[in-house]
N, C-alpha and C. Protein backbone atom coordinates (compact mmCIF):
# COMPACT_ATOMS: atom_id res chain seq x y z
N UNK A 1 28.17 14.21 19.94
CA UNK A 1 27.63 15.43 19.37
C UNK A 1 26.15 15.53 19.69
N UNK A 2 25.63 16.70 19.63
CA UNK A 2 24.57 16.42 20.23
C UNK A 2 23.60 16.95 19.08
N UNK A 3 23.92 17.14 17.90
CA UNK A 3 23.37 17.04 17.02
C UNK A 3 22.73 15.54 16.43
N UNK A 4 23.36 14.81 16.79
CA UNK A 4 22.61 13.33 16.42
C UNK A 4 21.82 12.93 18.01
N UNK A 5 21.37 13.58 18.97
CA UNK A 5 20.46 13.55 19.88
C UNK A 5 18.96 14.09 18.91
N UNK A 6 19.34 14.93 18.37
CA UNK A 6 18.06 15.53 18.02
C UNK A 6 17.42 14.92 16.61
N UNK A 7 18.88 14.79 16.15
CA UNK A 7 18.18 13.69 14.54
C UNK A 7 17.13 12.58 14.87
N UNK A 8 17.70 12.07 16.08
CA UNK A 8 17.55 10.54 17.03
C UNK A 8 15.92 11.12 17.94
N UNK A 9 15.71 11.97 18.07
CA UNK A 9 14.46 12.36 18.63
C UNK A 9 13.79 12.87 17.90
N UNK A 10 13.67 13.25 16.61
CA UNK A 10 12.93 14.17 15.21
C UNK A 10 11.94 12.98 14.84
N UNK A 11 12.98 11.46 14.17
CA UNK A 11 12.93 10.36 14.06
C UNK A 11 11.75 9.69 14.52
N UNK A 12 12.21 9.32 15.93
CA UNK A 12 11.29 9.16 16.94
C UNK A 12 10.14 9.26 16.84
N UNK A 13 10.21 10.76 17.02
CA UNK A 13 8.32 11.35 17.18
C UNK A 13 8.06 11.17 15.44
N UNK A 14 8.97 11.01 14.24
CA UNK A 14 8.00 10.98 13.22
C UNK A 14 7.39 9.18 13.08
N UNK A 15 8.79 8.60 13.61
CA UNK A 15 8.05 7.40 13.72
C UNK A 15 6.92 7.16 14.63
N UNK A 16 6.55 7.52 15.79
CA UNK A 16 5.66 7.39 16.13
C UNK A 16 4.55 7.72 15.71
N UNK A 17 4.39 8.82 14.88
CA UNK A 17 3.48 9.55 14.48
C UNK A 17 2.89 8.64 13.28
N UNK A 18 3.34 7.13 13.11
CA UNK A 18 2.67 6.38 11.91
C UNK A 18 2.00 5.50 12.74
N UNK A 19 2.41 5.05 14.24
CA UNK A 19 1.07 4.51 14.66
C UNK A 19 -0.14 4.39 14.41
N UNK A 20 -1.19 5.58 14.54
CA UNK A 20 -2.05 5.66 14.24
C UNK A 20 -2.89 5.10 13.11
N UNK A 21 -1.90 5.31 11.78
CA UNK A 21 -2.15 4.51 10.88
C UNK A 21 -2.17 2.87 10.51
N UNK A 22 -1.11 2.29 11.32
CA UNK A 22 -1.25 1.02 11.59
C UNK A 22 -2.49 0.73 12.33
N UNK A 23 -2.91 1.39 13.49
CA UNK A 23 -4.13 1.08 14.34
C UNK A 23 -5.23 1.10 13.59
N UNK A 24 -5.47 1.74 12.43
CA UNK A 24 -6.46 1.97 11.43
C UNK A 24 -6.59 1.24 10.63
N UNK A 25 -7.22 0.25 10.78
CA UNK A 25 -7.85 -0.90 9.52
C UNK A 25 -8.73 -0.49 8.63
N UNK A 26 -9.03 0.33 8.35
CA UNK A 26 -9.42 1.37 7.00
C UNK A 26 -8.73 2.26 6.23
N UNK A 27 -6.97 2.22 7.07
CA UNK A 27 -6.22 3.29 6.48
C UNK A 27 -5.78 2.44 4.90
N UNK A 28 -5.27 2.99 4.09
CA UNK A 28 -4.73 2.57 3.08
C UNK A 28 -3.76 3.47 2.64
N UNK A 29 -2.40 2.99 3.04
CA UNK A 29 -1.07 3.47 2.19
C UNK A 29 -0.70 3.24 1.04
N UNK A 30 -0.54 3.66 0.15
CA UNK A 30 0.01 2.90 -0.95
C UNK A 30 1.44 2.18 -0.97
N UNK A 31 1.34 1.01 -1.31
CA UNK A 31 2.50 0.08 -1.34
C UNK A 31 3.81 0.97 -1.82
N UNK A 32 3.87 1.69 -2.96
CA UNK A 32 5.30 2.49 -3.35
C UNK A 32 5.59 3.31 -2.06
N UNK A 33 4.40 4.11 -1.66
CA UNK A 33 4.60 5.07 -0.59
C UNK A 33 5.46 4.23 0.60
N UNK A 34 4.97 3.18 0.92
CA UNK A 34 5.69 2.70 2.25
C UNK A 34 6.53 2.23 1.87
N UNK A 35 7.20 1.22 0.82
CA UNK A 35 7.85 0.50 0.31
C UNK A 35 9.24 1.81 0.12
N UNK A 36 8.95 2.72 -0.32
CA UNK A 36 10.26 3.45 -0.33
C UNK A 36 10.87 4.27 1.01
N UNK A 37 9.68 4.61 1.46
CA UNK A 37 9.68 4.90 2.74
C UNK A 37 10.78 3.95 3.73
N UNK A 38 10.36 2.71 3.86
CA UNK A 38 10.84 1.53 3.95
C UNK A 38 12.85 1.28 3.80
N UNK A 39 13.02 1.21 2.95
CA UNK A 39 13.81 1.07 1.33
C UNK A 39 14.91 2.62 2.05
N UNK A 40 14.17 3.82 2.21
CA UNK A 40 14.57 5.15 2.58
C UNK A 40 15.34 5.00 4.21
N UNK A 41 15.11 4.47 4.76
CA UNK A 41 15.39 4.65 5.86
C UNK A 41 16.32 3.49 6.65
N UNK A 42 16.21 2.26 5.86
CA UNK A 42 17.26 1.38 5.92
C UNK A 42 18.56 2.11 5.59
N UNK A 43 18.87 2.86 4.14
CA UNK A 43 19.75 2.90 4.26
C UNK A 43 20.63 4.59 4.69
N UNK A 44 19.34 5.05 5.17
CA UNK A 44 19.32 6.31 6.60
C UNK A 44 20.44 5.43 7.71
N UNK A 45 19.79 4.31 8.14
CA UNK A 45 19.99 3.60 9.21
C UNK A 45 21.83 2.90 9.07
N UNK A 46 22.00 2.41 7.67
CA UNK A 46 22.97 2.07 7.51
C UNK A 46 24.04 2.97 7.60
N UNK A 47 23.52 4.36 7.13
CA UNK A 47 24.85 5.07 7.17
C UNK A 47 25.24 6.18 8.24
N UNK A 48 24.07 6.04 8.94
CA UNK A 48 24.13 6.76 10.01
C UNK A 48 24.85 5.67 10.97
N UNK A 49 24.32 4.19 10.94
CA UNK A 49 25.53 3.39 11.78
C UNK A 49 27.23 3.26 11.08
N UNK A 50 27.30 3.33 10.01
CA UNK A 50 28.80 3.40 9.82
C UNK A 50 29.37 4.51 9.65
N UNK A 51 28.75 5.19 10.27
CA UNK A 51 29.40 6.85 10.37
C UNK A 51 29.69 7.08 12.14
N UNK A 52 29.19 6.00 13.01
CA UNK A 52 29.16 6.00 13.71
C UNK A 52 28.52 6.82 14.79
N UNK A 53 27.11 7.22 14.31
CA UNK A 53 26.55 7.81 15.03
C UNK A 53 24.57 6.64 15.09
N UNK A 54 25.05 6.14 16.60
CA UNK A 54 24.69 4.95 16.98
C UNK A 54 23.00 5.63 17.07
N UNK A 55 22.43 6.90 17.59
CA UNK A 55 21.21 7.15 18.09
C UNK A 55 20.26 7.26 16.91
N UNK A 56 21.14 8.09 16.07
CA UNK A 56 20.32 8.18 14.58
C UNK A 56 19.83 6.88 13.70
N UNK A 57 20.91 5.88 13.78
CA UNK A 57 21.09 4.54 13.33
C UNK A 57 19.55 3.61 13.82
N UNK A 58 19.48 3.76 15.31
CA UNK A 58 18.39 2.99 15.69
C UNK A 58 17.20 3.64 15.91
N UNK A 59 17.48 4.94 15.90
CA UNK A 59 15.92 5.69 15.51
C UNK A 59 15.79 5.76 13.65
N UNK A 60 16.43 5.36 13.12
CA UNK A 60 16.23 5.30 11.86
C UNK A 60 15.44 3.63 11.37
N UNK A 61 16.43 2.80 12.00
CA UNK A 61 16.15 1.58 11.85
C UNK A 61 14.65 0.86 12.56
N UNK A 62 14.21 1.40 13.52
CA UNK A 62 13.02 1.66 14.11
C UNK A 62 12.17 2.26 13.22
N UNK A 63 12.04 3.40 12.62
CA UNK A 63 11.25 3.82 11.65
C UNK A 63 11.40 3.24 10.42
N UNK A 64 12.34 2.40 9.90
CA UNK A 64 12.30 1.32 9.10
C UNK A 64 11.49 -0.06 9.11
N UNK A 65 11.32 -0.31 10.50
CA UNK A 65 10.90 -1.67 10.45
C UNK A 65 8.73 -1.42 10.69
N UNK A 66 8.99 0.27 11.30
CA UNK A 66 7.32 0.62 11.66
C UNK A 66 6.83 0.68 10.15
N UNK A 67 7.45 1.24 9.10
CA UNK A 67 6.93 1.30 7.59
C UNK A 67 6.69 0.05 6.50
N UNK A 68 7.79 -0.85 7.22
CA UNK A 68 7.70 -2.41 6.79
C UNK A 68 6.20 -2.83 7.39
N UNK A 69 6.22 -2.64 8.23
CA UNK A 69 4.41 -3.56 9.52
C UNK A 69 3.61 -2.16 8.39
N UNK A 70 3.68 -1.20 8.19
CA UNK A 70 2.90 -0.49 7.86
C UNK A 70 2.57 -1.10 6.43
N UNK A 71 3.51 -1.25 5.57
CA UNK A 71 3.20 -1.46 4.21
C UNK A 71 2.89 -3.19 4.09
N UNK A 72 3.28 -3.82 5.16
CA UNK A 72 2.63 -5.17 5.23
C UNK A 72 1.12 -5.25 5.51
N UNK A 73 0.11 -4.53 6.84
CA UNK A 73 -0.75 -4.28 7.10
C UNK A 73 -1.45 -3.64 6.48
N UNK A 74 -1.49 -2.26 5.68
CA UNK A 74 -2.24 -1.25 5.39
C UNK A 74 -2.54 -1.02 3.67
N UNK A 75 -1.53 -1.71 3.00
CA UNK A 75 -1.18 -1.63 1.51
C UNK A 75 -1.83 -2.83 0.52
N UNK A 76 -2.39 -3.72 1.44
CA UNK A 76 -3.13 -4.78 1.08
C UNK A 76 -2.33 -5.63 0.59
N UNK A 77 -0.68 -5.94 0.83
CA UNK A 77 0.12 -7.13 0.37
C UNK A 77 -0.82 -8.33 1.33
N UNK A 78 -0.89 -8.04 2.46
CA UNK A 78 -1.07 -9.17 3.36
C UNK A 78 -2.56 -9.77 2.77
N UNK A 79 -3.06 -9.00 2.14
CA UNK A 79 -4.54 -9.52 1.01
C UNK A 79 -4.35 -10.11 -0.02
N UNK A 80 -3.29 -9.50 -0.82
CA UNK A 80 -2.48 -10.93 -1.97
C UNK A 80 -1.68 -11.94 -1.74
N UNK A 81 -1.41 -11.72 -0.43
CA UNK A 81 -0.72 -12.99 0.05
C UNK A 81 -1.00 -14.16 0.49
N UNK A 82 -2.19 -14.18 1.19
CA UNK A 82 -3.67 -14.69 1.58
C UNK A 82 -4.54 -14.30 1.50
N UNK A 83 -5.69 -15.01 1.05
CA UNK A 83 -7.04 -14.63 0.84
C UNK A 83 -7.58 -14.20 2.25
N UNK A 84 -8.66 -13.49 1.62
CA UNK A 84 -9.64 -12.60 2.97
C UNK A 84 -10.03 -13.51 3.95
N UNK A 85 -10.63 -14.60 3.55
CA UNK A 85 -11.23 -15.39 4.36
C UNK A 85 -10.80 -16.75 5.28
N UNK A 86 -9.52 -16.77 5.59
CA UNK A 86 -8.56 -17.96 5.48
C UNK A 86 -8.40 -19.42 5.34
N UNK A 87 -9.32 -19.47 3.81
CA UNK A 87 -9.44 -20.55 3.13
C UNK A 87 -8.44 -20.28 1.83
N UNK A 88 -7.89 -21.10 1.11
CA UNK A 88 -7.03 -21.63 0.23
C UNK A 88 -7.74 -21.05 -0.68
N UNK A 89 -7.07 -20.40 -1.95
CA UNK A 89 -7.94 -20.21 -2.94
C UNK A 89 -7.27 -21.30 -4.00
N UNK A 90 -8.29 -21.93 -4.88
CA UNK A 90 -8.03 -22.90 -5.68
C UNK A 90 -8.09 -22.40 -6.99
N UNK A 91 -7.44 -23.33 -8.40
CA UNK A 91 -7.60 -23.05 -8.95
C UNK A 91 -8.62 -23.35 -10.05
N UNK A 92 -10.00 -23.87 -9.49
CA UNK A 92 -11.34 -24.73 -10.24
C UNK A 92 -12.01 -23.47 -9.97
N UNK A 93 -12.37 -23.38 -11.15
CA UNK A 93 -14.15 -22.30 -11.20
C UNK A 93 -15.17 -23.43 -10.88
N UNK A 94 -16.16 -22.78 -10.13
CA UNK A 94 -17.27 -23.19 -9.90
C UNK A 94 -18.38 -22.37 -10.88
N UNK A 95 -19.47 -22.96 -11.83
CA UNK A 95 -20.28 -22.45 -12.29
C UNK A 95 -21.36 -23.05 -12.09
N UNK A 96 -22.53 -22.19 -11.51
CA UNK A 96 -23.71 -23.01 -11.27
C UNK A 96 -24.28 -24.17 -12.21
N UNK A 97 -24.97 -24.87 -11.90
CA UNK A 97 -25.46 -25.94 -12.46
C UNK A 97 -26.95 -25.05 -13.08
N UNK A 98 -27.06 -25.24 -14.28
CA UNK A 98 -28.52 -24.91 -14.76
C UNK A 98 -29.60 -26.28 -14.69
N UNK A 99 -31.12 -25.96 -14.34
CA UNK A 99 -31.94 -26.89 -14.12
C UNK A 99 -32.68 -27.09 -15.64
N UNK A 100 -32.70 -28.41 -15.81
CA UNK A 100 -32.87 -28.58 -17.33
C UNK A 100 -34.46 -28.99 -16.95
């Protein structure tokens, strides 16, 4: 059918169209925003493959996995996951020493 040509190319160009934002290390998505986004299109992907329409399936699943790198990169998980600086954060406070 050639109606799932065009689902399969809509897709496409919207997935591509989040590049930009990954390339942007100042962008900030919000974690729900991508996370459902995410979440949305897996199971786009799932049922467009057991319906058997294979083009929609992997242009879906493709724009699934660009919103995953997106909400990993841009949403600041990858900042609670590891610290900024890639040293260990511990759990000792340091408080200055006062000079007596």
């Amino acid at each position: 059918m050639w109606q799932e040509y065009i689902i399969a190319a809509v897709t496409l160009v919207l997935t591509l169209s989040v590049l930009p934002t990954i390339r942007d290390h100042d962008a900030r998505v919000p974690l729900q925003t991508s996370g459902l986004t995410t979440v949305g299109l897996l199971v786009k992907a799932v049922a467009f493959g057991s319906a058997g329409m294979t083009a929609p399936a992997l242009g879906a699943g493709l724009g699934c996995v660009m919103w995953a790198v997106l909400a990993y990169l841009r949403s600041g998980v990858r900042e609670r996951l590891r610290p900024l600086d890639g040293e260990a954060e511990s759990g000792v406070v340091e408080f200055p020493a006062a000079d007596d």
